[in-house]
Structures are given as C-alpha cells and as structure tokens.
Protein backbone atom coordinates (compact mmCIF):
# COMPACT_ATOMS: atom_id res chain seq x y z
CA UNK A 1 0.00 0.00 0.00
CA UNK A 2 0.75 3.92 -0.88
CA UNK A 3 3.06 6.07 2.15
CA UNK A 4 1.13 9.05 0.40
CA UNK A 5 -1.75 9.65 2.21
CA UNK A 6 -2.22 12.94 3.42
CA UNK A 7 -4.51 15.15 5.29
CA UNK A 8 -6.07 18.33 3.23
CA UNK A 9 -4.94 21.32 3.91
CA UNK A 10 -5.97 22.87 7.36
CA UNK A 11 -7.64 25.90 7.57
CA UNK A 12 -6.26 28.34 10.17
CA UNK A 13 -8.76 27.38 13.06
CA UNK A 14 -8.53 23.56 12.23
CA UNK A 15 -4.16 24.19 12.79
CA UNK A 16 -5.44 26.04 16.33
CA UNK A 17 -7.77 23.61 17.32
CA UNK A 18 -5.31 20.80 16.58
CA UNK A 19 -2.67 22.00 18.20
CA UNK A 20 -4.81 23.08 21.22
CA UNK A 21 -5.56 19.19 21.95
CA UNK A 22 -2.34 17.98 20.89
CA UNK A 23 -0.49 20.12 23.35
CA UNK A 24 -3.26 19.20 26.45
CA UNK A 25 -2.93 15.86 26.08
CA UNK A 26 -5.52 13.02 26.70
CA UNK A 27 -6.93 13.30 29.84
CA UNK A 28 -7.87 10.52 31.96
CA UNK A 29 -11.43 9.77 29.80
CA UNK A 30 -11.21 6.93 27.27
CA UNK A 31 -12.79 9.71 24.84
CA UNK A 32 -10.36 12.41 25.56
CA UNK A 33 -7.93 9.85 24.86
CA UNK A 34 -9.11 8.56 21.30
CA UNK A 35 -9.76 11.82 20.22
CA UNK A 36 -6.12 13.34 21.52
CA UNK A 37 -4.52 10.31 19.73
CA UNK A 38 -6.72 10.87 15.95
CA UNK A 39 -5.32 14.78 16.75
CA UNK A 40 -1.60 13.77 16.58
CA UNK A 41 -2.52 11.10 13.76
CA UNK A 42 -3.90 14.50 11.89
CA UNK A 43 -1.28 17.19 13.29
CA UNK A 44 1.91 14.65 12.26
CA UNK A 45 0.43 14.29 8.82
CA UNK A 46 -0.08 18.02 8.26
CA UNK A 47 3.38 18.30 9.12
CA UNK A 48 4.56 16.30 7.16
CA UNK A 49 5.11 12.86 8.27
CA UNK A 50 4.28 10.18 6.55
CA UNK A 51 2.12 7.58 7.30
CA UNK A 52 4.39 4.49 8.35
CA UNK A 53 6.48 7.52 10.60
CA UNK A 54 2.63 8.12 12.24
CA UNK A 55 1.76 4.40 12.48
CA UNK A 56 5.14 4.06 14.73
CA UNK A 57 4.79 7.40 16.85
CA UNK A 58 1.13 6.67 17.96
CA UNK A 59 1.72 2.62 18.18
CA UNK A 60 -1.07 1.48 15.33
CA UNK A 61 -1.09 0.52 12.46
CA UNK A 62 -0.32 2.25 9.01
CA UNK A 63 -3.62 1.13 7.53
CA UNK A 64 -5.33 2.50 10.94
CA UNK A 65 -3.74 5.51 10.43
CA UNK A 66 -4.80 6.16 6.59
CA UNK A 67 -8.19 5.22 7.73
CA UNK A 68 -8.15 8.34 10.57
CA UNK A 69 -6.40 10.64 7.56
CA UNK A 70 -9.46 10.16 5.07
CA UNK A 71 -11.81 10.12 7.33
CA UNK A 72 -10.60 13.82 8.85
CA UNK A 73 -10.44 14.72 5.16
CA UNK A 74 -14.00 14.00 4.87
CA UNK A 75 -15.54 15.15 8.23
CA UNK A 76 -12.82 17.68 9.38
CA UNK A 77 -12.47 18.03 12.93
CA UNK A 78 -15.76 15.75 13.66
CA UNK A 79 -14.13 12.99 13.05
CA UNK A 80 -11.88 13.04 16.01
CA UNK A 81 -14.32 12.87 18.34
CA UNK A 82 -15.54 8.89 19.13
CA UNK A 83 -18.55 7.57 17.61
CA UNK A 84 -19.02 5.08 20.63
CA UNK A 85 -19.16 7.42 23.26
C-alpha cells in the first residue's frame, strides 16, 4: 500500500484547534484519549510525516492511520471525536 496519504490542507482554526488538543494531552477519559490520539494522527500528517512515521509514533497501524487521515479529510475536525461514546 501507498506512504502518500495525506490530510487536506488545514484551515487556520482547524491548525489552532489541533494543536490546542495535541499540546493538552488526553486526559484521563477513554474519549479524551481517542480523540487526543486521531489529533496527533492528523497534526503529524499536516506536518509532514508520513504515514508508516505516524503508524510508529502513535503505536497502530499504518492502515489504521490512513483510515483516521481520510476520514478527517471527509468530516474535518468531527471525526476526532468517538462515535461510541
């Protein structure tokens, strides 16, 4: 499979916002964990990073991470939040 997967380009408030949550941290909440981890996944990519660098920094896998990457390029910053909670 393709390293090229990358998230769109962020708008200024989506950069903010992501960086805002990155730099908290997960808090003790299983959801404020999930949703700290997809903003790295999303922040690392804008960056730069490419997707087998992500899968290693967050501990998934590379197809886990693509999946996270296209789905915050079709949802934007609702897709970080868990669907399960």
């Amino acid at each position: 499979m393709s390293n090229r997967v990358r998230v769109r380009r962020l708008t200024d408030e989506e950069g903010r916002q992501l960086q805002r949550i990155v730099r908290r941290g997960g808090s003790r909440s299983e959801k404020s964990i999930v949703k700290w981890r997809r903003a790295v996944v999303v922040h690392a990519s804008a960056g730069g990073n490419t997707v087998s660098v992500i899968a290693r920094l967050v501990a998934t896998s590379e197809d886990r991470v693509r999946e996270m990457i296209h789905r915050f390029n079709e949802m934007g910053m609702e897709s970080l939040d868990p669907q399960w909670a």
